[in-house]
Protein backbone atom coordinates (compact mmCIF):
# COMPACT_ATOMS: atom_id res chain seq x y z
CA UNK A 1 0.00 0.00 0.00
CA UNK A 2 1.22 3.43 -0.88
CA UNK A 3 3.19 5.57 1.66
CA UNK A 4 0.28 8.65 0.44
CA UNK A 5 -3.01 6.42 1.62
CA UNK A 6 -5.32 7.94 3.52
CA UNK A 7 -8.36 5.66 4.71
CA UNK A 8 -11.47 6.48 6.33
CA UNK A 9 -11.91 7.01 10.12
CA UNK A 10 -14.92 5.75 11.69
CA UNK A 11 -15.94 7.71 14.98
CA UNK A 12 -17.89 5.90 17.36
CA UNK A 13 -18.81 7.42 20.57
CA UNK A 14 -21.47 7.33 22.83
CA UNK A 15 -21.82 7.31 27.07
CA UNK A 16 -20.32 4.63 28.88
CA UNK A 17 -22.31 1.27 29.16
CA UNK A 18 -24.18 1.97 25.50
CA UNK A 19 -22.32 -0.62 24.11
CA UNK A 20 -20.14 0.93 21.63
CA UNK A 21 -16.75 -1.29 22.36
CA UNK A 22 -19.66 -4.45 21.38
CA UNK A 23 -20.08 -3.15 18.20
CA UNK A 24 -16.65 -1.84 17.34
CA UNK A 25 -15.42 -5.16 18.46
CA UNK A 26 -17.81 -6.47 15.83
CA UNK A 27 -17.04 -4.39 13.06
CA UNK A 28 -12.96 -5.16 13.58
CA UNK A 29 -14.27 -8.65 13.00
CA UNK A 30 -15.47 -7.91 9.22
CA UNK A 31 -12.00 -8.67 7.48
CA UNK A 32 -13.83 -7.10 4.28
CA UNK A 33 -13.95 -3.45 6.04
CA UNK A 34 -10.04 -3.55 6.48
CA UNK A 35 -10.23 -1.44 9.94
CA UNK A 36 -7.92 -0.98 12.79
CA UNK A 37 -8.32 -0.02 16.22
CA UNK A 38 -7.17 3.42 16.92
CA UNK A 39 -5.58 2.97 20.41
CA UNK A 40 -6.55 5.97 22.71
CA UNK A 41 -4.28 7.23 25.09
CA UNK A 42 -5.18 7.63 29.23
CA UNK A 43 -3.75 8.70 32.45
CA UNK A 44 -5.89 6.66 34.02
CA UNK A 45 -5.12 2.97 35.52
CA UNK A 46 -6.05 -0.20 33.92
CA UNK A 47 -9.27 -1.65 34.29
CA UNK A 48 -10.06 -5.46 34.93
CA UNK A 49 -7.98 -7.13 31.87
CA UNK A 50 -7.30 -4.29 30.01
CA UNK A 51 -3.85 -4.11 28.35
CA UNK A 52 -1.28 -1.68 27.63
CA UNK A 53 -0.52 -1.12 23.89
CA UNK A 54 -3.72 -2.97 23.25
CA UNK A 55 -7.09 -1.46 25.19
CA UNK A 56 -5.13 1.96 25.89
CA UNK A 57 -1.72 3.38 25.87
CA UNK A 58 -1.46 3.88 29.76
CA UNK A 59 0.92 6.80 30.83
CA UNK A 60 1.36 9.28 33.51
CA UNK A 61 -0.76 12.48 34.53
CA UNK A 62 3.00 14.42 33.79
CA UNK A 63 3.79 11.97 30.37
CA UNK A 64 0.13 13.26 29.57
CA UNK A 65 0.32 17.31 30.01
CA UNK A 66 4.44 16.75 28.12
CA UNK A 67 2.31 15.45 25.01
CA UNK A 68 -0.40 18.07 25.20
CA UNK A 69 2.68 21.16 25.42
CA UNK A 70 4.41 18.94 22.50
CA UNK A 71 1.04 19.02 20.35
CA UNK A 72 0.92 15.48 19.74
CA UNK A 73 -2.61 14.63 19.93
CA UNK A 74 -5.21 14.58 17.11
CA UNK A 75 -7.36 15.17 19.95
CA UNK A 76 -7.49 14.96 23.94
CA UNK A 77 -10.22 15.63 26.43
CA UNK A 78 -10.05 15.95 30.68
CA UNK A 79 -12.84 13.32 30.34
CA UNK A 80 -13.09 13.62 34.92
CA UNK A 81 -10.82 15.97 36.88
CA UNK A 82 -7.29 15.14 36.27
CA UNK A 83 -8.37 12.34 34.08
CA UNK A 84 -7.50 12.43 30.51
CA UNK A 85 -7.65 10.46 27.17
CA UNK A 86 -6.53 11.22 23.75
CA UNK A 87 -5.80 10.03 20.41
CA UNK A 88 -1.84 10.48 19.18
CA UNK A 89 -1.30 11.70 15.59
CA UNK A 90 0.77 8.97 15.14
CA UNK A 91 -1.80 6.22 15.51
CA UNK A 92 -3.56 7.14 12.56
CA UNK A 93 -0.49 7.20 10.63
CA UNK A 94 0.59 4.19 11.81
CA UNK A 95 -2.84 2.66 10.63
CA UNK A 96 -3.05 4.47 7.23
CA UNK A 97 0.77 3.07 6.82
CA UNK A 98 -0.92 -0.33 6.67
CA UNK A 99 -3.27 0.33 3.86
CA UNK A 100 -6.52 0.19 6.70
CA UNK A 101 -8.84 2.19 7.74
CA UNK A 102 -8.91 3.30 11.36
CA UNK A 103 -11.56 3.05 13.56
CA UNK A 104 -12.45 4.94 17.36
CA UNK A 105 -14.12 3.94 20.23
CA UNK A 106 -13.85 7.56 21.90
CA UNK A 107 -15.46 10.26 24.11
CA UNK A 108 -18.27 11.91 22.01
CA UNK A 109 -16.19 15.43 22.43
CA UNK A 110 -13.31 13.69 20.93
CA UNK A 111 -15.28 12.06 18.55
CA UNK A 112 -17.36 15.56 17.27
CA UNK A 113 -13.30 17.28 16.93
CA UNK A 114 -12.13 14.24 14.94
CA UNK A 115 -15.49 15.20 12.45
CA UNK A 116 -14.29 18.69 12.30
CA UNK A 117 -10.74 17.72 11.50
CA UNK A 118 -11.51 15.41 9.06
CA UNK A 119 -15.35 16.48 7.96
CA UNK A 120 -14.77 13.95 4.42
CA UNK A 121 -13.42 11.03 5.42
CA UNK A 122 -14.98 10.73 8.88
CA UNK A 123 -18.51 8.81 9.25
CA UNK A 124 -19.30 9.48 12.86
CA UNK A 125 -21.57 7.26 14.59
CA UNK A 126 -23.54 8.26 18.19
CA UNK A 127 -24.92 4.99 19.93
CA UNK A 128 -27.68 5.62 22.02
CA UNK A 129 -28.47 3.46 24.90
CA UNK A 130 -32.12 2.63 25.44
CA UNK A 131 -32.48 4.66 28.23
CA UNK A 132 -30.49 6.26 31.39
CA UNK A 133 -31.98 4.01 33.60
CA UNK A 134 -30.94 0.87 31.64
CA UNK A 135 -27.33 3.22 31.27
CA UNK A 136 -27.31 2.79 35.02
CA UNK A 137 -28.09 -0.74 35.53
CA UNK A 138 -25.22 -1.83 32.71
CA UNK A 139 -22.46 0.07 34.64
CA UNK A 140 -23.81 -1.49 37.64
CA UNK A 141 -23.28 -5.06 36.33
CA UNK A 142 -19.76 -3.99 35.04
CA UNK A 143 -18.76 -3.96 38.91
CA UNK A 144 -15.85 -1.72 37.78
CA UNK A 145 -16.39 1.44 39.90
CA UNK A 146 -17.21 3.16 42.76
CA UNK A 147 -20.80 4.11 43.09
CA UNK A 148 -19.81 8.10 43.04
CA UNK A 149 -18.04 7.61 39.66
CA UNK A 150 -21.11 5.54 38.40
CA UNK A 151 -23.35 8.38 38.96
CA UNK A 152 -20.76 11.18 37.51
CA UNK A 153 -20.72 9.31 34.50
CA UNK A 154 -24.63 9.08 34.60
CA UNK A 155 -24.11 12.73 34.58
CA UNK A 156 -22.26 13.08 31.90
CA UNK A 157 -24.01 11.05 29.82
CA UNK A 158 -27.55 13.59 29.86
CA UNK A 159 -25.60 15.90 28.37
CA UNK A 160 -23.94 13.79 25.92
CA UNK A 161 -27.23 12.99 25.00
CA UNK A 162 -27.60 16.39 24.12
CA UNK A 163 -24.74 16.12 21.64
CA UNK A 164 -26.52 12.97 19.19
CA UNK A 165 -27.80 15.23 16.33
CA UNK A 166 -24.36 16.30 15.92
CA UNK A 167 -23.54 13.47 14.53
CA UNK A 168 -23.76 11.87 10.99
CA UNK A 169 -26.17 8.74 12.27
CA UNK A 170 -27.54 7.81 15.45
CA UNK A 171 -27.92 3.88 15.91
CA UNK A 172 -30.17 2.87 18.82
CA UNK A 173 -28.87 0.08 20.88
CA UNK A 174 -32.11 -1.12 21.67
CA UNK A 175 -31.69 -4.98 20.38
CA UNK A 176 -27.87 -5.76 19.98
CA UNK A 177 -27.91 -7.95 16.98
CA UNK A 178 -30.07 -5.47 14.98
CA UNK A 179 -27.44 -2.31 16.25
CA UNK A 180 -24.86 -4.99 14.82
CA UNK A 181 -26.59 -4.66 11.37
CA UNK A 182 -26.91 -1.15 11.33
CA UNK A 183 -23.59 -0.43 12.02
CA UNK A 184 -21.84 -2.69 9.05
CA UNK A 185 -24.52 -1.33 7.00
CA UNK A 186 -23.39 2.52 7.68
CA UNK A 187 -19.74 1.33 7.11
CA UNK A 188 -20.52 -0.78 3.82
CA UNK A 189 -21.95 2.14 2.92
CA UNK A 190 -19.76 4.62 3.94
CA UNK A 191 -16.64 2.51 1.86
CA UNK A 192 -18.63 1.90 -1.02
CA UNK A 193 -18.20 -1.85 -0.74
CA UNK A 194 -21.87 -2.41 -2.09
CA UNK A 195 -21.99 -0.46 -4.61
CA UNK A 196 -18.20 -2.08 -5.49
CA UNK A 197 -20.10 -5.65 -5.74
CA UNK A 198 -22.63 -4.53 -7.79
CA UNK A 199 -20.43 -2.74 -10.25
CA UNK A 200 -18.07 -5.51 -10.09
C-alpha cells in the first residue's frame, strides 16, 4: 500500500455502558472493512484485563500534560478531573501506513473534533443506549467502579445525549444484533463496498 493512503476514520462514541466497544469489536471482525483499532491514550489505571498497547496506551498524569505542550494529539479531552484520554497523531499514521482504515471507540467530544478535522473522510456514529436508567443498571453489572463515579458518569451522559444530532447517524442500541446490522450497513456504505459488488 502506498506511503500517500489515507483511509477512512470511523468515529464511534457514545456514554459509557451503550455498548459501543460491542459493536466496534464487531465491526474489527469484518475482514472485508479492512479497519484498525485506533488505540486511545489515558492517564488513568487499567481496568479489569485491560492491556497496555492494546485497550489503551497507559501513561502518567506528567507523560500526559508533556504530550499536550508537544502538540501530539489529534485530539485529547479531561474526560473527569485530572483524568484524561486522547488520540496520538501517530496512531492514525501508523494505521493508514498499513493500507486500513482506522476506527475509534472515543469520548463523544473527541469524537465531534475528529469530524471537524476530518469532515470527508470521517462517518461518525452516536450509539444511544435505550435509556439512562438501563445506562445505570449496565455500569452497575460492570462492577468496575465506585458508586460516586457511576453516577458522575450518569451525569455526563444527559448531556452527551444532548450532543446525538451532531452526529452523521444515530444507531439505537435497543436490540444488539439489529445495532450490529446497522452499524456494518453505515460502514458498507460509507466505503462503497456495495456499490463495489454490484459494479463488479
Amino acid at each position: 500500500m502506498s506511503k500517500d493512503f489515507k483511509g477512512k476514520l470511523f468515529v464511534f462514541s457514545a456514554p459509557s455502558g451503550s455498548g459501543k466497544t460491542t459493536i466496534v469489536r464487531h465491526l474489527l471482525a469484518q475482514e472485508r472493512f479492512k479497519l484498525a483499532f485506533s488505540i486511545s491514550v489515558t492517564n488513568r489505571a487499567p481496568r479489569g484485563d485491560e492491556k497496555d498497547g492494546i485497550d489503551y496506551y497507559f501513561i502518567s498524569l506528567k507523560d500526559f500534560k508533556q504530550k499536550i505542550k508537544n502538540e501530539e494529539f489529534l485530539e485529547w479531552e479531561e474526560v473527569y478531573p485530572d483524568n484524561f484520554y486522547g488520540t496520538l497523531k501517530t496512531e492514525v499514521e501508523r494505521i493508514w501506513a498499513q493500507g486500513k482504515h482506522v476506527i475509534f471507540d472515543i469520548d463523544v467530544s473527541g469524537g465531534l473534533r475528529i469530524k471537524r478535522k476530518f469532515p470527508k473522510e470521517t462517518l461518525a456514529v452516536f450509539i444511544k443506549p435505550p435509556s439512562i436508567d438501563e445506562l445505570k443498571i449496565r455500569l452497575k453489572k460492570r462492577s468496575t467502579e465506585s458508586e460516586n463515579k457511576i453516577n458522575m458518569r450518569i451525569a455526563k451522559a444527559s448531556a452527551e445525549l444532548a450532543n446525538a444530532p451532531q452526529f452523521d447517524k444515530v444507531i439505537k442500541n435497543y436490540d444488539l444484533p439489529v445495532a450490529l446490522k446497522e452499524a456494518e450497513d453505515l460502514v458498507d456504505d460509507f466505503l462503497g463496498i456495495e456499490k463495489e459488488v454490484k459494479n463488479g
